[in-house]
Protein backbone atom coordinates (compact mmCIF):
# COMPACT_ATOMS: atom_id res chain seq x y z
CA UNK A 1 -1.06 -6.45 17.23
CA UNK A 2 0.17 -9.23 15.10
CA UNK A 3 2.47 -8.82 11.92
CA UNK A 4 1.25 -9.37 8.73
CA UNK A 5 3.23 -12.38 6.34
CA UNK A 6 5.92 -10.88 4.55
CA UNK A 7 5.82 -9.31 1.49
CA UNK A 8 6.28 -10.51 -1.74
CA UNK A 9 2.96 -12.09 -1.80
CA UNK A 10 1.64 -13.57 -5.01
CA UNK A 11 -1.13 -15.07 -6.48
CA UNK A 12 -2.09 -17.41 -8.75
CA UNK A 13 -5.20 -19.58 -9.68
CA UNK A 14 -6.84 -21.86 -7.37
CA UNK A 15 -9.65 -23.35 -9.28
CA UNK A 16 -10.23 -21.96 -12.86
CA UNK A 17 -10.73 -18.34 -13.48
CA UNK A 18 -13.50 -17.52 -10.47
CA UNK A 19 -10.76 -18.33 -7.73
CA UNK A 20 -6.82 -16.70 -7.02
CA UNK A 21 -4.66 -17.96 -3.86
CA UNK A 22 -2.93 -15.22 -2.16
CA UNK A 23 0.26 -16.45 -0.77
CA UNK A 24 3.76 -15.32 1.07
CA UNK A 25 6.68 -15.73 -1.32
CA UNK A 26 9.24 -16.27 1.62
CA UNK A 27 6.84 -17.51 3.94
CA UNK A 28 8.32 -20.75 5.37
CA UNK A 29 5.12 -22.06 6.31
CA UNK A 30 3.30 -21.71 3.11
CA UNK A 31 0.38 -20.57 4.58
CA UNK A 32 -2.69 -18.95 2.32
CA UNK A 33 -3.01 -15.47 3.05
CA UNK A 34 -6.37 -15.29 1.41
CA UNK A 35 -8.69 -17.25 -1.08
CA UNK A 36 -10.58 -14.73 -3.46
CA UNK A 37 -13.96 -16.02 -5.21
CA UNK A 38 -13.69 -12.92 -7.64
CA UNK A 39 -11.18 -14.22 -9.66
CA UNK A 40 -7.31 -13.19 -10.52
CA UNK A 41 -7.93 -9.47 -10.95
CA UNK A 42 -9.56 -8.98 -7.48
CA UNK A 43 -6.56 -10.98 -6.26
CA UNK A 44 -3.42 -9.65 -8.43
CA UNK A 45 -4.69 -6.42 -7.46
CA UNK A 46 -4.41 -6.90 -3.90
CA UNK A 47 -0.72 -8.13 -3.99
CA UNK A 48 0.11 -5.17 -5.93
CA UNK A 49 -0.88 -3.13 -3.35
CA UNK A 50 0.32 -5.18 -0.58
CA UNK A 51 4.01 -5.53 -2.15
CA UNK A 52 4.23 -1.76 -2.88
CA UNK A 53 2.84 -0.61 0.34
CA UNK A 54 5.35 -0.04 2.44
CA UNK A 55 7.29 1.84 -0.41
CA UNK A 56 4.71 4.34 -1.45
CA UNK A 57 4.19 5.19 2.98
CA UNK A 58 7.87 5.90 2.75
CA UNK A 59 7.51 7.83 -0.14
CA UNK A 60 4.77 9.98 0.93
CA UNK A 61 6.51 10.23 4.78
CA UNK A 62 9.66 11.64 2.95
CA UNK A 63 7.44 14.28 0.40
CA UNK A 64 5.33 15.69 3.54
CA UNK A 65 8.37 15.69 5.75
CA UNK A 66 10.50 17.69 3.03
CA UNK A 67 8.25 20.46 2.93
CA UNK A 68 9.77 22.89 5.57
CA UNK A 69 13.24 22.32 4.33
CA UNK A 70 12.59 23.04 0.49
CA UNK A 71 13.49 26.83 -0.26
CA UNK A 72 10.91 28.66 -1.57
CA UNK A 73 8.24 26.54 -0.82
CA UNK A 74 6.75 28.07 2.49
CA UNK A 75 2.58 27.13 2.46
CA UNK A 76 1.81 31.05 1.82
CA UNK A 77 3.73 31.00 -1.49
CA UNK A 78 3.35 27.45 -2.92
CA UNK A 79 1.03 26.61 -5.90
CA UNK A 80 -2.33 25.61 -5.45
CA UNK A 81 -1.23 22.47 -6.55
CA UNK A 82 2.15 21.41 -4.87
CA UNK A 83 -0.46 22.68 -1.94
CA UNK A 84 -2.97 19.92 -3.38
CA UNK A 85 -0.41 17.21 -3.97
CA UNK A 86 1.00 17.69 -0.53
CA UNK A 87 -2.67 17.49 1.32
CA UNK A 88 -2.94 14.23 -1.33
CA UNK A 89 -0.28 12.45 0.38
CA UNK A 90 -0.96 13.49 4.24
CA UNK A 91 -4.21 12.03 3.44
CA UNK A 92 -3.21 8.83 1.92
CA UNK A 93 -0.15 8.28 5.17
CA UNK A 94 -3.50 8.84 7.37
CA UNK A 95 -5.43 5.94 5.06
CA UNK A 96 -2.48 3.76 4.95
CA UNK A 97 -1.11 3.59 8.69
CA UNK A 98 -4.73 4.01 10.04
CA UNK A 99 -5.54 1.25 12.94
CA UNK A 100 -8.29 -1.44 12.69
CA UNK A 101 -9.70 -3.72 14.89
CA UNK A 102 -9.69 -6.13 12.48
């Protein structure tokens, strides 16, 4: 599997307000990520996600990993919803480091 350009990415408009260039910010090729034909939203939200990724996976590893070492917070006794928060961010870890064949 191939890595993906470093993040930061950014974007910014390519022709008027229907089209957003996604780009690497240290990429020393300058290469275009991606073109969007939905315009700067579409595209500004994609960086977003793409730049915090790799924070909020470590942020949900360390949550789901703390769970057996935090006193008082065995699975029979927690609160529905630290229970609910916890099954929240096992699911999104199985989203976010899910493999395609893209």
């Amino acid at each position: 599997m191939t890595q993906h350009t470093p993040t930061p990415w950014n974007a910014e408009n390519a022709a008027g307000d229907f089209q957003a260039l996604i780009y690497g910010v240290d990429d020393p090729t300058g290469k275009t990520i991606a073109l969007t034909y939905t315009g700067n939203a579409d595209a500004e939200f994609i960086v977003r996600a793409c730049n915090a990724h790799d924070e909020l996976v470590d942020a949900c590893r360390a949550f789901v990993s703390l769970w057996p070492v935090l006193p008082g917070y065995d699975k029979p006794k927690a609160t529905p919803e630290v229970i609910t928060v916890w099954n929240m961010a096992k699911q999104a870890l199985a989203k976010a480091e899910e493999v395609t064949d893209a």
